[in-house]
C-alpha atoms as a PDB file:
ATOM      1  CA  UNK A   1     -42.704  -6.375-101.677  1.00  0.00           C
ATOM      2  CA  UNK A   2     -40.661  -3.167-101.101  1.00  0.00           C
ATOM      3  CA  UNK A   3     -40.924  -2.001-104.773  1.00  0.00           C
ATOM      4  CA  UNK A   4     -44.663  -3.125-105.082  1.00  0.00           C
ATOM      5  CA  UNK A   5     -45.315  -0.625-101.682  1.00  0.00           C
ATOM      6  CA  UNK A   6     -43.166   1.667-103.479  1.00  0.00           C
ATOM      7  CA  UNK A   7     -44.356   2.026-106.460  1.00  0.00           C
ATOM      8  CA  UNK A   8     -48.153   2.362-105.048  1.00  0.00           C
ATOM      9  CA  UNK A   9     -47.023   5.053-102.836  1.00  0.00           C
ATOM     10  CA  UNK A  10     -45.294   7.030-105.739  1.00  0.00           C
ATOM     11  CA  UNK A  11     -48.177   6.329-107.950  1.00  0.00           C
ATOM     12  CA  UNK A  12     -50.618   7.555-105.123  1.00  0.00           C
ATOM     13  CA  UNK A  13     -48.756  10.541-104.466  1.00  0.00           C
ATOM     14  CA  UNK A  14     -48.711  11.654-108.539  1.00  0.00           C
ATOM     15  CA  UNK A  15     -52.539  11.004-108.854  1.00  0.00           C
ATOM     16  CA  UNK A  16     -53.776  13.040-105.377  1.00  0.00           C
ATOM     17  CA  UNK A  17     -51.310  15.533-106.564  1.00  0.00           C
ATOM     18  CA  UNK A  18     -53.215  15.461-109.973  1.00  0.00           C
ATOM     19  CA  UNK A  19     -56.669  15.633-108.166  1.00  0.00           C
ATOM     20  CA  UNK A  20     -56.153  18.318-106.012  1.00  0.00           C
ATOM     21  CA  UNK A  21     -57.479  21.144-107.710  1.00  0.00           C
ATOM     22  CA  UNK A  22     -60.482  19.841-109.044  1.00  0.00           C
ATOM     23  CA  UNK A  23     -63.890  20.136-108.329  1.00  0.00           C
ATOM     24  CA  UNK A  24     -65.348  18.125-105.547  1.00  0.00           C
ATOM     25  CA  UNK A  25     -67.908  16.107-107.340  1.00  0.00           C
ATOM     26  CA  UNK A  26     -65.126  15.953-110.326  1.00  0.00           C
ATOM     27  CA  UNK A  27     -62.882  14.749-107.491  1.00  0.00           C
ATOM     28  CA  UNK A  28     -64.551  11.993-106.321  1.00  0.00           C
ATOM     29  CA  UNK A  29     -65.364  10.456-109.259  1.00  0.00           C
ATOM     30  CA  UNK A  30     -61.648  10.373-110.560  1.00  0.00           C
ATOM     31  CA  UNK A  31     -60.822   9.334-106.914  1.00  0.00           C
ATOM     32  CA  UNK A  32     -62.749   6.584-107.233  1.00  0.00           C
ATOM     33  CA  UNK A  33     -61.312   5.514-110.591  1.00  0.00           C
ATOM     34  CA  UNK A  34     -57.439   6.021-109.438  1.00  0.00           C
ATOM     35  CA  UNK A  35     -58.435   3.598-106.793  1.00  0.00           C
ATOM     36  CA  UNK A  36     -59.560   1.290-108.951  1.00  0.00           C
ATOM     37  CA  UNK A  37     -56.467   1.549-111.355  1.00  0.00           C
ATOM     38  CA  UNK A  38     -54.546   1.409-108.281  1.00  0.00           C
ATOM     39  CA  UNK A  39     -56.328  -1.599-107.123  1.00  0.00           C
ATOM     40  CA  UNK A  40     -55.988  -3.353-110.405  1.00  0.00           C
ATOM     41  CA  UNK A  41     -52.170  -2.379-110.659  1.00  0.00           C
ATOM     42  CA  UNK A  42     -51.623  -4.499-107.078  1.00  0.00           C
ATOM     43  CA  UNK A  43     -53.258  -7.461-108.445  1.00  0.00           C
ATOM     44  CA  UNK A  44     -51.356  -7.320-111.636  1.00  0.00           C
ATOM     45  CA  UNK A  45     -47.901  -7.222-110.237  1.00  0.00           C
ATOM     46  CA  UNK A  46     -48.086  -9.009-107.338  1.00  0.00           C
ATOM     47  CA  UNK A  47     -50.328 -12.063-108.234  1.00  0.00           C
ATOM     48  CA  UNK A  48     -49.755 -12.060-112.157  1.00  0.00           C
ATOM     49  CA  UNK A  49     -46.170 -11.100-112.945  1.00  0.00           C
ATOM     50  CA  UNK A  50     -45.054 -12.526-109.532  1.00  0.00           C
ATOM     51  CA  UNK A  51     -47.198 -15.460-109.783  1.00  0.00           C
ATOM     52  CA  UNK A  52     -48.105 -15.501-105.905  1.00  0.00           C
ATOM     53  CA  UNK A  53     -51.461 -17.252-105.158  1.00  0.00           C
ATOM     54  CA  UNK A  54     -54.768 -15.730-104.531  1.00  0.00           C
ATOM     55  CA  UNK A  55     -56.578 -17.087-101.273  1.00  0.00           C
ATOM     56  CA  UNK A  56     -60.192 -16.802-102.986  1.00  0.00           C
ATOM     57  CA  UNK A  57     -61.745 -18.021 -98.891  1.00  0.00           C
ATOM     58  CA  UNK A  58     -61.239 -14.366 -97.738  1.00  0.00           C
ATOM     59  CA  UNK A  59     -63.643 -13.125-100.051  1.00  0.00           C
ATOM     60  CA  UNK A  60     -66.181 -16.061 -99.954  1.00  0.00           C
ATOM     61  CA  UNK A  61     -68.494 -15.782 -96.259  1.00  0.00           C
ATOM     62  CA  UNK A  62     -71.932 -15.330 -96.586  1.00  0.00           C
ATOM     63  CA  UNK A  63     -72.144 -14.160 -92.668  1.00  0.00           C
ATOM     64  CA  UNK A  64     -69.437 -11.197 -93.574  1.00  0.00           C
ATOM     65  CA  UNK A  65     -70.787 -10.429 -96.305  1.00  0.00           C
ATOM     66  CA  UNK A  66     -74.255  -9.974 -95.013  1.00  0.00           C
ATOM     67  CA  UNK A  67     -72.730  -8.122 -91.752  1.00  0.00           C
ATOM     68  CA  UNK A  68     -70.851  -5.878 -94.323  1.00  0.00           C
ATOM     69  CA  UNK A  69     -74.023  -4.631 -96.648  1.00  0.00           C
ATOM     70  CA  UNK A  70     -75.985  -4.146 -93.525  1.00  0.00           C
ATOM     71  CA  UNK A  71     -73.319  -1.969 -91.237  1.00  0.00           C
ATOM     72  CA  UNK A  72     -72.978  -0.477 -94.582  1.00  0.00           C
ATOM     73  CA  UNK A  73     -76.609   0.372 -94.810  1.00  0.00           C
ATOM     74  CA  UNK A  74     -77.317   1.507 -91.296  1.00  0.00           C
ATOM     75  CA  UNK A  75     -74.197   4.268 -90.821  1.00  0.00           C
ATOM     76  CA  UNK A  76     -75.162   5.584 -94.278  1.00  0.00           C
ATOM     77  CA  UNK A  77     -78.610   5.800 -92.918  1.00  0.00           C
ATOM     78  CA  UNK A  78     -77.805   7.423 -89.460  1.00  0.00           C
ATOM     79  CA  UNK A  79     -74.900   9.502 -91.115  1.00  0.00           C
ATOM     80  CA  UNK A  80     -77.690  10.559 -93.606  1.00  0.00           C
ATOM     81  CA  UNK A  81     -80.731  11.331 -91.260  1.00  0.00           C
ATOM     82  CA  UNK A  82     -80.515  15.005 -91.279  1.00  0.00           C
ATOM     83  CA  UNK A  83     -79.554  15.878 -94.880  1.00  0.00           C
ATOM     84  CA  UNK A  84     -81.035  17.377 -97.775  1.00  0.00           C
ATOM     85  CA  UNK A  85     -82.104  14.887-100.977  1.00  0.00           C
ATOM     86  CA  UNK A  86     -80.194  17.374-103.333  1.00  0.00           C
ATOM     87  CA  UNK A  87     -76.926  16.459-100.985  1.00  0.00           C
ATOM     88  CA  UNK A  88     -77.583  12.851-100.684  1.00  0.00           C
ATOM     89  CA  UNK A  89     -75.750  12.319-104.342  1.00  0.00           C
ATOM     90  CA  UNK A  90     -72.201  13.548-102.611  1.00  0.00           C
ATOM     91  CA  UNK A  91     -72.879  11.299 -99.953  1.00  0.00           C
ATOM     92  CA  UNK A  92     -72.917   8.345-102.230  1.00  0.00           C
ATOM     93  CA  UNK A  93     -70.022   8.975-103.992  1.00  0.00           C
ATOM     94  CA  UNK A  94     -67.756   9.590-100.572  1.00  0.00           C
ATOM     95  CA  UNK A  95     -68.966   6.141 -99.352  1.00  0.00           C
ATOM     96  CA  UNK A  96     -68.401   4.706-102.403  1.00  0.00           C
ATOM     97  CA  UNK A  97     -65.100   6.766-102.397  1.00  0.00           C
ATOM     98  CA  UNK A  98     -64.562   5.084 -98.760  1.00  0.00           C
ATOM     99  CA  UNK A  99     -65.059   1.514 -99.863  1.00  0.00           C
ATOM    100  CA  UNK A 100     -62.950   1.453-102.848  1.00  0.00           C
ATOM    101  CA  UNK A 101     -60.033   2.818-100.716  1.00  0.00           C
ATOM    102  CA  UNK A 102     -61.116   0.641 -97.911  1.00  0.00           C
ATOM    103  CA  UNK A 103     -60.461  -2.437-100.224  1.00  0.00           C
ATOM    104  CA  UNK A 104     -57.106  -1.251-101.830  1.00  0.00           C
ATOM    105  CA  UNK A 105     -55.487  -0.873 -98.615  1.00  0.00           C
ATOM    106  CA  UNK A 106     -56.500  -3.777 -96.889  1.00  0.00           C
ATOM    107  CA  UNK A 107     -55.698  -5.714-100.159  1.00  0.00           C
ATOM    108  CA  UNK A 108     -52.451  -4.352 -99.864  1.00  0.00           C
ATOM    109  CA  UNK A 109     -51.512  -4.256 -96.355  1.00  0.00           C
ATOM    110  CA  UNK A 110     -53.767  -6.534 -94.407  1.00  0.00           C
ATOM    111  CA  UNK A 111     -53.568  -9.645 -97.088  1.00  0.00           C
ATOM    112  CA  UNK A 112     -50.445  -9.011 -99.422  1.00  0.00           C
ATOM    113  CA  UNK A 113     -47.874  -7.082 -97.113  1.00  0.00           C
ATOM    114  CA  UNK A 114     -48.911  -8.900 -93.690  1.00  0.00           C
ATOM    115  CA  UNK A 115     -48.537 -12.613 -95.751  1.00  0.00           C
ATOM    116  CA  UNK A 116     -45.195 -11.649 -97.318  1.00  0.00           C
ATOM    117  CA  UNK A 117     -43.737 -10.463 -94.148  1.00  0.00           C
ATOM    118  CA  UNK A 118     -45.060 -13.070 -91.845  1.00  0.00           C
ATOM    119  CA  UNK A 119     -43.444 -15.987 -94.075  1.00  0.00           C
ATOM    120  CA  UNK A 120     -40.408 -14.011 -93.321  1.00  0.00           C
ATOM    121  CA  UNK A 121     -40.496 -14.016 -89.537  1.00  0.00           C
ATOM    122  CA  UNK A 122     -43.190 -16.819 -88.321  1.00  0.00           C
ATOM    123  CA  UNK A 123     -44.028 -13.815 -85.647  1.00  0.00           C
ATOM    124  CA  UNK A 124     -47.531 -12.282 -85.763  1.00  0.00           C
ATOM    125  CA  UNK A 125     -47.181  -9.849 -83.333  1.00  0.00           C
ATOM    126  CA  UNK A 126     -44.079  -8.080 -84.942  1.00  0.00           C
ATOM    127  CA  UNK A 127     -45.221  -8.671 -88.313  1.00  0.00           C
ATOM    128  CA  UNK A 128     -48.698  -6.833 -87.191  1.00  0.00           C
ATOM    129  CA  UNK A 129     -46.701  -3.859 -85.783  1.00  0.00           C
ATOM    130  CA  UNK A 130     -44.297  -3.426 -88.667  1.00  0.00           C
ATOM    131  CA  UNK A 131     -47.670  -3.337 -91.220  1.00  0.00           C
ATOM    132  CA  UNK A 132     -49.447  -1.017 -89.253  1.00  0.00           C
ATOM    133  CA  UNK A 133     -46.352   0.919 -89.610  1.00  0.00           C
ATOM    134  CA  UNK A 134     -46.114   1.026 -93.154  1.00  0.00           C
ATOM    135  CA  UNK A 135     -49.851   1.501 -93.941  1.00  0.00           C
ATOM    136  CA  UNK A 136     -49.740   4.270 -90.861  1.00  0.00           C
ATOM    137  CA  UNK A 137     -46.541   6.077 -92.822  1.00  0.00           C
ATOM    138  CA  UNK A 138     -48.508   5.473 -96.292  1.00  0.00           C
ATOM    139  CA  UNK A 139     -50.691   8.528 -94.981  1.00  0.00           C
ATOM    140  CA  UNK A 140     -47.955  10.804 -95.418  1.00  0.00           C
ATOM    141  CA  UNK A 141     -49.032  11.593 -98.732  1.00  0.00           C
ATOM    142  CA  UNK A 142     -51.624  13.442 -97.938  1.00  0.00           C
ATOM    143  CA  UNK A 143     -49.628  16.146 -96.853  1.00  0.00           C
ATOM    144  CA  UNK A 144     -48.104  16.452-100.631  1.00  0.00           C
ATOM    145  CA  UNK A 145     -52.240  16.852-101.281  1.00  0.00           C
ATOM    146  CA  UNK A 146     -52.777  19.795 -98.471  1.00  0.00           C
ATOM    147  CA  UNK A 147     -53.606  18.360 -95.813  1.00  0.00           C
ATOM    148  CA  UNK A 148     -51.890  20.042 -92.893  1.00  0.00           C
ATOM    149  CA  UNK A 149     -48.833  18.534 -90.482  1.00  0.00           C
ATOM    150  CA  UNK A 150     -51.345  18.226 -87.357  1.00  0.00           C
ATOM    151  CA  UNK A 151     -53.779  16.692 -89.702  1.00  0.00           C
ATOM    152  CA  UNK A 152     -51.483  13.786 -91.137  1.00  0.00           C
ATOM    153  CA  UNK A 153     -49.421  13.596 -88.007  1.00  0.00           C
ATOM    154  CA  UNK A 154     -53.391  12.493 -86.134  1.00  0.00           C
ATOM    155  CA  UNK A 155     -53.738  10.184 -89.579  1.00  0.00           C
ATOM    156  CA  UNK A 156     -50.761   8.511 -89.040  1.00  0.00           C
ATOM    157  CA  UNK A 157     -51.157   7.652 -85.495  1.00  0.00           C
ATOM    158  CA  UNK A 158     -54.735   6.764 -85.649  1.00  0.00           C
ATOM    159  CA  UNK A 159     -53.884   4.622 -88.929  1.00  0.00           C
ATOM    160  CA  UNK A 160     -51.249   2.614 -86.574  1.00  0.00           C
ATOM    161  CA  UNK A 161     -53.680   2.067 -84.526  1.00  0.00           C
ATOM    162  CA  UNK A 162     -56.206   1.040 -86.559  1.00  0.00           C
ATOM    163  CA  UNK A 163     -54.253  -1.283 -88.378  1.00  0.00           C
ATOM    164  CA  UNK A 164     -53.340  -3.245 -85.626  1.00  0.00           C
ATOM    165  CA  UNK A 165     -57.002  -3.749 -85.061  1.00  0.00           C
ATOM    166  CA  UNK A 166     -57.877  -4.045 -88.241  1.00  0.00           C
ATOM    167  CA  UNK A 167     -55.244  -6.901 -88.496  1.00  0.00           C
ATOM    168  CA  UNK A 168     -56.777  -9.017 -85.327  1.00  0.00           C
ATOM    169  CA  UNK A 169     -60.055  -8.497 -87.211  1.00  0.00           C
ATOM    170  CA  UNK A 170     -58.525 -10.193 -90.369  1.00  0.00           C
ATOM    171  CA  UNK A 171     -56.980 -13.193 -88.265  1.00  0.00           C
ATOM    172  CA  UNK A 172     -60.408 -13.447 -86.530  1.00  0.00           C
ATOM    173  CA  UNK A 173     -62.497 -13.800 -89.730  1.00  0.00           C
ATOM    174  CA  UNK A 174     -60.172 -14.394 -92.560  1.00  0.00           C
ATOM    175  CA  UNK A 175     -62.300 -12.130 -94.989  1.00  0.00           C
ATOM    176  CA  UNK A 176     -61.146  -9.547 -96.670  1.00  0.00           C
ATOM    177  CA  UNK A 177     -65.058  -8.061 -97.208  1.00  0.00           C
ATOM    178  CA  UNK A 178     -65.660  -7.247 -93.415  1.00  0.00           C
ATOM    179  CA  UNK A 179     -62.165  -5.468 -92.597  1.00  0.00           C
ATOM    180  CA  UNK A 180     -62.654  -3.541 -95.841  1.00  0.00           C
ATOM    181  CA  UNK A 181     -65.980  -2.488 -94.644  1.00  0.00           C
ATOM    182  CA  UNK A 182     -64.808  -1.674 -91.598  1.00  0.00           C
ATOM    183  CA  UNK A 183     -61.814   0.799 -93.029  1.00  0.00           C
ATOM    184  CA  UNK A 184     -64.645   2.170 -95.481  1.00  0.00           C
ATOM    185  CA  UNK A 185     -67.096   2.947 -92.576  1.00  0.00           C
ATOM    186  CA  UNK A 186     -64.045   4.436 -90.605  1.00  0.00           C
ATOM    187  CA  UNK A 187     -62.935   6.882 -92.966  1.00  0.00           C
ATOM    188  CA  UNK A 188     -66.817   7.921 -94.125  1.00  0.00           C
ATOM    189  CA  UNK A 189     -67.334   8.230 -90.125  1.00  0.00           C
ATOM    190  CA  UNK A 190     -64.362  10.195 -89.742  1.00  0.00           C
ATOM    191  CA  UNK A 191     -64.290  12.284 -92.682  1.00  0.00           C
ATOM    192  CA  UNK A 192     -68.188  13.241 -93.662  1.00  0.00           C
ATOM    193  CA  UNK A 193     -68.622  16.543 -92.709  1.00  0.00           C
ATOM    194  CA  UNK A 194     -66.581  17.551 -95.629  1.00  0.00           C
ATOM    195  CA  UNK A 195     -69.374  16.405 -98.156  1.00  0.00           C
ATOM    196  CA  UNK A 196     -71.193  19.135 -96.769  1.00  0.00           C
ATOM    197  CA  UNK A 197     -68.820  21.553 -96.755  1.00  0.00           C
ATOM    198  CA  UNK A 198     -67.430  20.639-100.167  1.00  0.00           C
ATOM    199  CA  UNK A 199     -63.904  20.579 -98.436  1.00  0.00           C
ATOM    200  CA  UNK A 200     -61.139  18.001 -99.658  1.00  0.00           C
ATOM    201  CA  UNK A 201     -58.130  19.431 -97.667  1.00  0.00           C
ATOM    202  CA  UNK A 202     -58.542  18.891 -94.618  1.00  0.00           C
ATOM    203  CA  UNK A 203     -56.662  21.434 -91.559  1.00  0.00           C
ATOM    204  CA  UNK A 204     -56.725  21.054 -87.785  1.00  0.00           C
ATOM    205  CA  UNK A 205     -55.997  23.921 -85.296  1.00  0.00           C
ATOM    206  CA  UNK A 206     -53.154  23.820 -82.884  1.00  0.00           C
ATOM    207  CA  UNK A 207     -55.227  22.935 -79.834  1.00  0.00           C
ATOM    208  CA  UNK A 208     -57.203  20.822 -81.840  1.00  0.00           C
ATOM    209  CA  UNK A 209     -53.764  18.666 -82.267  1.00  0.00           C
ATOM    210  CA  UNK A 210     -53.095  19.061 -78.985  1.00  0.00           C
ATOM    211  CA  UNK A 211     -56.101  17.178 -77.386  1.00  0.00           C
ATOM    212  CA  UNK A 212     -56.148  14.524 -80.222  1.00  0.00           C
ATOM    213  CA  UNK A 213     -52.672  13.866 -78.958  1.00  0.00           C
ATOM    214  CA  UNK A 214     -53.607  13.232 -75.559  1.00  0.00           C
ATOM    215  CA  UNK A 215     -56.531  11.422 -76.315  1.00  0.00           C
ATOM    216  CA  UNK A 216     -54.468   9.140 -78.727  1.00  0.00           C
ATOM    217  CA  UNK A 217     -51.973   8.388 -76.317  1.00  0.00           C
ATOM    218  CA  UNK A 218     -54.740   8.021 -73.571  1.00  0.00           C
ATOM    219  CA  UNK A 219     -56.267   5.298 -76.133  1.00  0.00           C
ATOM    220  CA  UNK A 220     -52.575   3.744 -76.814  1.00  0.00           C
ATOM    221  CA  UNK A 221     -52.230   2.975 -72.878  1.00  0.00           C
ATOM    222  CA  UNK A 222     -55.540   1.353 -72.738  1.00  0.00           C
ATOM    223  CA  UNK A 223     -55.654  -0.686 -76.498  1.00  0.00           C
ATOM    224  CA  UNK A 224     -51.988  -1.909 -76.948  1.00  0.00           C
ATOM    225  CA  UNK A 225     -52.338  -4.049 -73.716  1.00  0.00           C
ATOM    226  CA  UNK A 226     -55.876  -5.607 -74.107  1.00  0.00           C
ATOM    227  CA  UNK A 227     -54.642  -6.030 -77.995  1.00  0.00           C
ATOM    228  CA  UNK A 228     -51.544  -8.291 -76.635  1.00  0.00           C
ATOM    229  CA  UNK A 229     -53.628 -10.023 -74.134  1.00  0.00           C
ATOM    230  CA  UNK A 230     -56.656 -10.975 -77.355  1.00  0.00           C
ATOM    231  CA  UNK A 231     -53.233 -11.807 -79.494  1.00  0.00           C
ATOM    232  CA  UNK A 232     -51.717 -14.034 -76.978  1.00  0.00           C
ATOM    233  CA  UNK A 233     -54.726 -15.698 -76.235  1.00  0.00           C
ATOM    234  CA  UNK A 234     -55.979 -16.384 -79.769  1.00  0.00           C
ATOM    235  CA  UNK A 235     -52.382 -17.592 -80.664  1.00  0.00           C
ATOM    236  CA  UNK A 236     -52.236 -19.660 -77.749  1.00  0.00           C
END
């Protein structure tokens, strides 16, 4: 498991590094095929040449599924409202951008990672914490893409956070579609206004990092213990 998160983390950090100077509708498009390679590669290794077992139930809910396409459809449609027809392309290719990265990392973190390590321990709770760890740290590499040290140091936090969530989503619904859909909807959420802007790199100010860190801790104190309290309760 080590070498598999590894290995996808090396391989991530050569291809943004690879990416980073190209054009932004260039961009996407090879960003959305390195996700797919990288998607591909995780199934290979892990469930081919290590001959671990595919659960095909968390992909098979008609009531996700159907929850999925339509939060899909209405925040591209509110995201959208405002903007020009000639823009509306970009925005396509971000969200599908968003959902193909939304579905690698979940694949990888949520399903593979959280299984592997869990058969190790027996103890959800720790097993949640240390992958929302490693898929928070996994954002480092997009400071060896430009992002700045506020920027990724916010990322990481928020993706710690999210993860854990994330994770209580996955043990609520066992599907793999909705908490895909859910990262995808995040990050296009999150990250839009650089379609517009035609802006890949993205920078924070100083007293921009500031606030986010107060307001991230502020959120901390109040999620971590209503998140214990759903855990202990659903485990129970």
């Amino acid at each position: 498991m080590y070498k598999l998160l590894f290995w996808v983390f090396i391989l991530n950090f050569i291809l943004k590094l690879a990416l980073i100077n190209i054009p932004f509708i260039s961009y996407d498009i090879l960003f959305i095929l390195s996700r797919f390679l990288l998607t591909l590669y995780i199934i290979f290794i892990w469930f081919k040449l290590k001959k671990n077992a595919f659960d095909y139930r968390i992909l098979y809910s008609k009531k996700w599924i159907i929850l999925s396409v339509l939060l899909t459809l209405v925040c591209f449609l509110i995201i959208t409202k405002n903007v020009e027809n000639k823009i509306l392309p970009k925005y396509y290719l971000f969200l599908i951008e968003c959902l193909c990265v939304g579905i690698l990392e979940e694949l990888l973190f949520r399903y593979i990672a959280f299984d592997y390590f869990f058969s190790k321990s027996k103890k959800y709770g720790q097993t949640a914490a240390l992958v929302s760890l490693l898929f928070a740290l996994f954002h480092i590499s997009n400071l060896f893409s430009g992002a700045s040290i506020f920027s990724v140091i916010n990322q990481i936090e928020a993706a710690f956070l999210f993860g854990l969530l994330l994770q209580f989503v996955f043990l609520k619904t066992n599907n793999l579609i909705i908490i895909s859909t859910i990262h995808a909807l995040i990050n296009f959420i999150g990250s839009n206004s650089s379609v517009e802007n035609n802006t890949i790199i993205e920078h924070i100010a100083f007293h921009d990092f500031i606030f986010n860190q107060i307001l991230i801790v502020f959120i901390y104190i109040i999620f971590i213990p209503i998140y214990n309290w759903g855990l202990k309760n659903h485990l129970d």
